[in-house]
PDB file of N, CA and C in Angstrom:
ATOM      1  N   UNK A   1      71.736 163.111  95.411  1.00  0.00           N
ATOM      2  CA  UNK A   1      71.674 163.630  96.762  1.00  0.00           C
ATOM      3  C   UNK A   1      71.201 162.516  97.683  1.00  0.00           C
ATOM      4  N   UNK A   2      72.006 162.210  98.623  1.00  0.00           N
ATOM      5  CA  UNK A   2      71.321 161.207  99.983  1.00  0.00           C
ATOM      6  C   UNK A   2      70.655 162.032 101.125  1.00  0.00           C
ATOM      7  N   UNK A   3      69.664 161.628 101.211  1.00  0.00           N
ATOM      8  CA  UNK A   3      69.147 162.418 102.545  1.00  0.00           C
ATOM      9  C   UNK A   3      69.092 161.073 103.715  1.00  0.00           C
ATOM     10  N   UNK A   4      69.229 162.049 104.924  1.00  0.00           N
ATOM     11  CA  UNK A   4      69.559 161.227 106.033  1.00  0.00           C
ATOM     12  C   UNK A   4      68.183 161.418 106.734  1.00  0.00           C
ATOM     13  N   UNK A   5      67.782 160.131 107.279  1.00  0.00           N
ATOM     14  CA  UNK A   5      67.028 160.242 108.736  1.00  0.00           C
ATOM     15  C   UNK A   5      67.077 159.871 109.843  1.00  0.00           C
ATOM     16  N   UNK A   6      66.292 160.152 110.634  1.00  0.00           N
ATOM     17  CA  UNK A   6      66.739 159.943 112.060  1.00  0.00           C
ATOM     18  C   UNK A   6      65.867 159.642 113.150  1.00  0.00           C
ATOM     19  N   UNK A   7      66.108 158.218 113.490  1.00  0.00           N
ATOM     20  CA  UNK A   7      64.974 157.236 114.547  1.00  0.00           C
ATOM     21  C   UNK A   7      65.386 158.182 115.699  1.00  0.00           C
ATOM     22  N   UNK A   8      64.506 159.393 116.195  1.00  0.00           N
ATOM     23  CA  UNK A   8      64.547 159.597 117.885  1.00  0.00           C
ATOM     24  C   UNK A   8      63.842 159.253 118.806  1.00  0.00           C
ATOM     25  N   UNK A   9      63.529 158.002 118.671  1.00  0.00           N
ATOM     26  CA  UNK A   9      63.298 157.423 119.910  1.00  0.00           C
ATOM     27  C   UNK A   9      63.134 157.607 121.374  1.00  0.00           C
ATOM     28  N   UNK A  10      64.814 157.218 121.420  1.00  0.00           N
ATOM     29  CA  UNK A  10      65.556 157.173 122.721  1.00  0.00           C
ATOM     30  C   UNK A  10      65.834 158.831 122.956  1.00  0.00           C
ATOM     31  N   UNK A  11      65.611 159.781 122.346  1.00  0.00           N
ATOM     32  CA  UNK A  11      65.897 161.360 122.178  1.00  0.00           C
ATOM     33  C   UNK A  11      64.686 162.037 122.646  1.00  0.00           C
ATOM     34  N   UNK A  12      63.679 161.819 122.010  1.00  0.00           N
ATOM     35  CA  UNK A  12      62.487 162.583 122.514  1.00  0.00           C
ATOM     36  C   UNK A  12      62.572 162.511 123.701  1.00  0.00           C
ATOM     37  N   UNK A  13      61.880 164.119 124.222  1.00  0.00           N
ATOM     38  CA  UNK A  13      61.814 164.175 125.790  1.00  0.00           C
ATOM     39  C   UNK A  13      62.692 163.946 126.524  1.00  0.00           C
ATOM     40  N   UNK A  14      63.853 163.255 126.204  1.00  0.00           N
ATOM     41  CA  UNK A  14      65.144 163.250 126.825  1.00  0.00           C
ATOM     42  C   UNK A  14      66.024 164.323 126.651  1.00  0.00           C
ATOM     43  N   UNK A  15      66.515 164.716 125.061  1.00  0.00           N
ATOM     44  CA  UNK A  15      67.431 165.641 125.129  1.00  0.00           C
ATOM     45  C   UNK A  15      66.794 166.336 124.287  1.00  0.00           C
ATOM     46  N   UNK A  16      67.684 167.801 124.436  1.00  0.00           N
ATOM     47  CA  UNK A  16      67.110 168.759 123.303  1.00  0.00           C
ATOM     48  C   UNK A  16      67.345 168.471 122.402  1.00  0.00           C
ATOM     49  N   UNK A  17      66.307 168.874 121.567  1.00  0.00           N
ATOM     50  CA  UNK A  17      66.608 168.419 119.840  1.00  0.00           C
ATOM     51  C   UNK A  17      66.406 169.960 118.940  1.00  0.00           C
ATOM     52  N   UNK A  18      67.661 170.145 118.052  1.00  0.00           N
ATOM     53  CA  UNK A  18      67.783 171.627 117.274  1.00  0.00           C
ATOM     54  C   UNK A  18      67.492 170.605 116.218  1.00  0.00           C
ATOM     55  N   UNK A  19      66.408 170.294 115.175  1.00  0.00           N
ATOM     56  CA  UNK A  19      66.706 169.658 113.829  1.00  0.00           C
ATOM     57  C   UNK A  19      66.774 170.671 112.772  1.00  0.00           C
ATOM     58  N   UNK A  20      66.207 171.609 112.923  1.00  0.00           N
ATOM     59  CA  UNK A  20      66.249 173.102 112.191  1.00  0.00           C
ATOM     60  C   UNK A  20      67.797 173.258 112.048  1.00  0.00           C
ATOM     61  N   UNK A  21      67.903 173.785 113.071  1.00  0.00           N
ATOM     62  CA  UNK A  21      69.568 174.205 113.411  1.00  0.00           C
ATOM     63  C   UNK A  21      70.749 173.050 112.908  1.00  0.00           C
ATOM     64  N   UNK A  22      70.449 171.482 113.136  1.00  0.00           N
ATOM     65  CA  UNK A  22      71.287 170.976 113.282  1.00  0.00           C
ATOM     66  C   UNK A  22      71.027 170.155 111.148  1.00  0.00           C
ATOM     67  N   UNK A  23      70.533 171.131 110.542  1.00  0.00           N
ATOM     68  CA  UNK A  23      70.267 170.751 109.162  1.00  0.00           C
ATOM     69  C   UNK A  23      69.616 169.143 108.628  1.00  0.00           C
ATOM     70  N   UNK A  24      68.579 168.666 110.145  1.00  0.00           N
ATOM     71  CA  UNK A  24      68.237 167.205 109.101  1.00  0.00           C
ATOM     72  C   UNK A  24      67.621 167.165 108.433  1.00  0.00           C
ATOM     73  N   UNK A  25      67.910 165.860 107.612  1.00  0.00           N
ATOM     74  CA  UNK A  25      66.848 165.842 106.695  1.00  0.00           C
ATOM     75  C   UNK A  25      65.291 165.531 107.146  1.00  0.00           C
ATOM     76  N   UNK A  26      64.971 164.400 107.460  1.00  0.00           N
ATOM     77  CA  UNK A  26      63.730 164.039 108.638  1.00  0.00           C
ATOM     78  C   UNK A  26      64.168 163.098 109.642  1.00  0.00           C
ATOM     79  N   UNK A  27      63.114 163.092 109.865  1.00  0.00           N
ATOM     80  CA  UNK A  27      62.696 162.472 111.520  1.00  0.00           C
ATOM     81  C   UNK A  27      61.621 161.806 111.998  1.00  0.00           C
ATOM     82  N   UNK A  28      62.082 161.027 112.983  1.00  0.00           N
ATOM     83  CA  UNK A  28      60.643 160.597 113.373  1.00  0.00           C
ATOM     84  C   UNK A  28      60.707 159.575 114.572  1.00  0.00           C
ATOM     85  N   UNK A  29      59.679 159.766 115.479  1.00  0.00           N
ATOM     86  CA  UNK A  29      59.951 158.962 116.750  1.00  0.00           C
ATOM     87  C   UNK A  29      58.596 158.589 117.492  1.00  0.00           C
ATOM     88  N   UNK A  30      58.404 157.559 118.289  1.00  0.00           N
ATOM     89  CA  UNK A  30      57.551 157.059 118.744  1.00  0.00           C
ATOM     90  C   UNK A  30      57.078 157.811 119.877  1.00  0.00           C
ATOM     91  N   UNK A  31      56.022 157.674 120.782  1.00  0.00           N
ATOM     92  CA  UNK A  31      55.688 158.800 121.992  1.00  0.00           C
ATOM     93  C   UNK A  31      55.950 157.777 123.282  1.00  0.00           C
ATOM     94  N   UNK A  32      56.094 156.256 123.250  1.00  0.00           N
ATOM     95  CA  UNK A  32      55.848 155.438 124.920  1.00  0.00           C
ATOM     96  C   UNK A  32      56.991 155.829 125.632  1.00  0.00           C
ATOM     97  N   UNK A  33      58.087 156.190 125.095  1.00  0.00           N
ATOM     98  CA  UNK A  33      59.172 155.726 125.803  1.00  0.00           C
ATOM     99  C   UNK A  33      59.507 157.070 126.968  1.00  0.00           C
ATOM    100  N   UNK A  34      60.445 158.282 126.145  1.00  0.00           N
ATOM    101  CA  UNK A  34      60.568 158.921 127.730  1.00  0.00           C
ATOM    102  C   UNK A  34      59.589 159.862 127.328  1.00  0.00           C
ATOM    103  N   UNK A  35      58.663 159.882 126.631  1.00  0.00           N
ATOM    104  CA  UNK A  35      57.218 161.108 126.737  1.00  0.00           C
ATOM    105  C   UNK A  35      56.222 160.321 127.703  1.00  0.00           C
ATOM    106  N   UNK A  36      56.223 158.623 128.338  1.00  0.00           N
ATOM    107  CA  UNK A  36      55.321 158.251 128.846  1.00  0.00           C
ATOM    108  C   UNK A  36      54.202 158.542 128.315  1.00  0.00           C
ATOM    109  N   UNK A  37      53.665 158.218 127.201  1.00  0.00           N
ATOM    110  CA  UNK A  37      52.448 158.073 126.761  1.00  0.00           C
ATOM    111  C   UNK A  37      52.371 156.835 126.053  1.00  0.00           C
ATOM    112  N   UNK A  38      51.131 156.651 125.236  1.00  0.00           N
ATOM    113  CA  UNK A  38      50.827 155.438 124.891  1.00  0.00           C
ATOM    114  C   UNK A  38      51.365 155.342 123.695  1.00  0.00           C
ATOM    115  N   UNK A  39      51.125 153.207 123.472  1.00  0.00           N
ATOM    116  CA  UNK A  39      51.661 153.086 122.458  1.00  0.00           C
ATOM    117  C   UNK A  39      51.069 153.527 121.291  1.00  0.00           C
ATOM    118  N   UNK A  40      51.749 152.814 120.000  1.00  0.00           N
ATOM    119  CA  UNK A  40      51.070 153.234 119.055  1.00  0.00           C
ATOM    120  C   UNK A  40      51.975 153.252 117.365  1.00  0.00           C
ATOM    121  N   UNK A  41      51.380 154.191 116.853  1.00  0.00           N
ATOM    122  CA  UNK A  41      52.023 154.887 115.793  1.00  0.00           C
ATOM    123  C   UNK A  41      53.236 155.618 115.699  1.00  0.00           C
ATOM    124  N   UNK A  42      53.170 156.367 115.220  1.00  0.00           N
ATOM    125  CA  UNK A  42      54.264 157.522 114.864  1.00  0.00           C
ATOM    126  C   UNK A  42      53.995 158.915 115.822  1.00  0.00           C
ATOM    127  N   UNK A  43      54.587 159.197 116.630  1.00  0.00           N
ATOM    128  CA  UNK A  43      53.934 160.127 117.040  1.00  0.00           C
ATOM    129  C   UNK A  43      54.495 161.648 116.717  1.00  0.00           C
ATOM    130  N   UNK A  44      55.315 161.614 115.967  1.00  0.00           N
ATOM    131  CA  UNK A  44      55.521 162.847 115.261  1.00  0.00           C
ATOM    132  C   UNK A  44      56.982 162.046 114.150  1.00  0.00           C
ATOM    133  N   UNK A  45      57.066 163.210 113.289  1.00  0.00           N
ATOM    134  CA  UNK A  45      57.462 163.461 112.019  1.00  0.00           C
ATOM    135  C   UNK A  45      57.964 164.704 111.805  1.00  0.00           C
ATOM    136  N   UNK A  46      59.350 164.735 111.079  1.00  0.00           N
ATOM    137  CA  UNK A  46      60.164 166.390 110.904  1.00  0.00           C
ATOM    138  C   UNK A  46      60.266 165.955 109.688  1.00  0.00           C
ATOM    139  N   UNK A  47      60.064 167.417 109.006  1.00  0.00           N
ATOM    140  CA  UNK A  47      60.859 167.344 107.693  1.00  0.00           C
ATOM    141  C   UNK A  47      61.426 168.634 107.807  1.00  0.00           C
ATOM    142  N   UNK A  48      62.778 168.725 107.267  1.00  0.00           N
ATOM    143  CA  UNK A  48      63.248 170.108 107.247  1.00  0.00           C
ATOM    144  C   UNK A  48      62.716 170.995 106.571  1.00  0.00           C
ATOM    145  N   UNK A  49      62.538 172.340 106.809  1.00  0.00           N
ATOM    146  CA  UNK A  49      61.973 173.656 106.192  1.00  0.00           C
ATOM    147  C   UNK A  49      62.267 173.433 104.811  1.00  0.00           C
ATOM    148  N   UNK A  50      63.122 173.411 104.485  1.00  0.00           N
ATOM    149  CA  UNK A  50      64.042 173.493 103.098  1.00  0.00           C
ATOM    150  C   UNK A  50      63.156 172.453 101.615  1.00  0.00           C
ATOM    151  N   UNK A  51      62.533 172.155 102.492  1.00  0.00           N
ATOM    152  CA  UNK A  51      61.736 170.946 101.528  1.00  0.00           C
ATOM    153  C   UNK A  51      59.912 170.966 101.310  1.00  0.00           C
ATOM    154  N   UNK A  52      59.936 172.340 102.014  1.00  0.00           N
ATOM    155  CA  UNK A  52      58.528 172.716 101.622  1.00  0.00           C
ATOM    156  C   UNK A  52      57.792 173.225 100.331  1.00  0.00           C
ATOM    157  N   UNK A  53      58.883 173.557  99.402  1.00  0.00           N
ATOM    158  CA  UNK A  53      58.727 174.188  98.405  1.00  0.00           C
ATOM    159  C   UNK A  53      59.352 173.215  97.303  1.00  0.00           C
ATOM    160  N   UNK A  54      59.478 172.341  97.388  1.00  0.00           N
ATOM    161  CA  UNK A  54      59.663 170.680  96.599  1.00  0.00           C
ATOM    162  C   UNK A  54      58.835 170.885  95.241  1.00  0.00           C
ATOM    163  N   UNK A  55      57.690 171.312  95.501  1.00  0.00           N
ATOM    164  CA  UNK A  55      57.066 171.271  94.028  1.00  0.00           C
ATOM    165  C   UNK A  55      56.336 170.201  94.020  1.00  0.00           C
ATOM    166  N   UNK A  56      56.919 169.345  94.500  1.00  0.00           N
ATOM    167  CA  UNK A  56      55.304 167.987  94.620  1.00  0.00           C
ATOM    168  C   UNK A  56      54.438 168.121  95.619  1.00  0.00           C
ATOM    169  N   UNK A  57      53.595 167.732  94.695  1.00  0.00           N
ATOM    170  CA  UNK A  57      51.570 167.951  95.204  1.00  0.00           C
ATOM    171  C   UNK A  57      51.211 166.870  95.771  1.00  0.00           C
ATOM    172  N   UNK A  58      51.140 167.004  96.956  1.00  0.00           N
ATOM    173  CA  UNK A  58      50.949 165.861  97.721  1.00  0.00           C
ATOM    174  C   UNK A  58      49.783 166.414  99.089  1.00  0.00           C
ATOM    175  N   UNK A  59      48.969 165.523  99.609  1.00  0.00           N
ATOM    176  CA  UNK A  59      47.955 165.861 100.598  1.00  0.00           C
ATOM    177  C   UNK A  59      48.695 165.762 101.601  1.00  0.00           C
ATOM    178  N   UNK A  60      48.330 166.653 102.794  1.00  0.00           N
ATOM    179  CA  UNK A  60      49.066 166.560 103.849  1.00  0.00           C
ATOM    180  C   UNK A  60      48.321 165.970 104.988  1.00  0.00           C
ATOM    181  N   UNK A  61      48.553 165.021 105.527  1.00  0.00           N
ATOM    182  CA  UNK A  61      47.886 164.172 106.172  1.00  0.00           C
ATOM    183  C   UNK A  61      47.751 164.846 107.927  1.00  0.00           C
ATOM    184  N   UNK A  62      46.875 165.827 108.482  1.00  0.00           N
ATOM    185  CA  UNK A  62      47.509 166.296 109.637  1.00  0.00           C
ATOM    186  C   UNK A  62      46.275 166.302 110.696  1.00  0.00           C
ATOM    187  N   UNK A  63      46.586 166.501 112.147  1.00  0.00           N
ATOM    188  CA  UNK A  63      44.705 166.637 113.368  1.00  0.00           C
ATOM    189  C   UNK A  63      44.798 165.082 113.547  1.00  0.00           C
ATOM    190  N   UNK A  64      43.960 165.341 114.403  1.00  0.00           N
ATOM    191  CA  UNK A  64      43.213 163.809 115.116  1.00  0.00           C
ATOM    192  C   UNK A  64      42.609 163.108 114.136  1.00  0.00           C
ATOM    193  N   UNK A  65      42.054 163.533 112.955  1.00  0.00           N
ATOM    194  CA  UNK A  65      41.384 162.551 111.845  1.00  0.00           C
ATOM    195  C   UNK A  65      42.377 163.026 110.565  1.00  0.00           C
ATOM    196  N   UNK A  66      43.706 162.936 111.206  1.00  0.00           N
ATOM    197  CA  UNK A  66      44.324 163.160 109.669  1.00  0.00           C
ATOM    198  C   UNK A  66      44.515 162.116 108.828  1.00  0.00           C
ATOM    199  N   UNK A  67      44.338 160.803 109.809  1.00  0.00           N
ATOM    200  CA  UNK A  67      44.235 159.694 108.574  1.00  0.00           C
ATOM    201  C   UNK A  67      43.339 159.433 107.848  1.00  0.00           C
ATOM    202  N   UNK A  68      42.104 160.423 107.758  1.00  0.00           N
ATOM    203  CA  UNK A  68      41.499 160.219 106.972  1.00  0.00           C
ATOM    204  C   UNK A  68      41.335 160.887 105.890  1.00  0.00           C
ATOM    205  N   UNK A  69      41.959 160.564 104.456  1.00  0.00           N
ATOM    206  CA  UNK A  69      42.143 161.473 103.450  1.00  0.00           C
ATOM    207  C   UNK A  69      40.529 162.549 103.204  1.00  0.00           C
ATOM    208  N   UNK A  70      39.143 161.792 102.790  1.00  0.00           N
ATOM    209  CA  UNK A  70      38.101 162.396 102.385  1.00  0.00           C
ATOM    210  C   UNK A  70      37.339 163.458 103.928  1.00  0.00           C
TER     211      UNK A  70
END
């Protein structure tokens, strides 16, 4: 199986985005550009519904101190 992803960038805050609807696999896009906010990291991340129930045990990294595992 190939799964696809998808740099939205140039998409956020610009156009609507169905990723649910439109079946991706993930996602992920920065916040400076048309959200006008600062730079940085990642500012969000999709994974499709369909992949929540994967079976691997993994921590979910999430909040203002989600980078911090402990």
């Amino acid at each position: 199986k190939c799964l696809v992803g998808w740099d939205l960038s140039h998409a956020v805050a610009n156009v609507p985005l169905y990723l649910n609807k439109w079946n991706v696999d993930f996602a992920c896009w920065c916040n400076y550009k048309y959200a006008c906010s600062g730079p940085g990291g990642v500012a969000g991340m999709f994974i499709h519904e369909r992949y929540k129930n994967e079976g691997i045990s993994r921590q979910r990294l999430s909040g203002w101190w989600g980078h911090k595992i402990n």
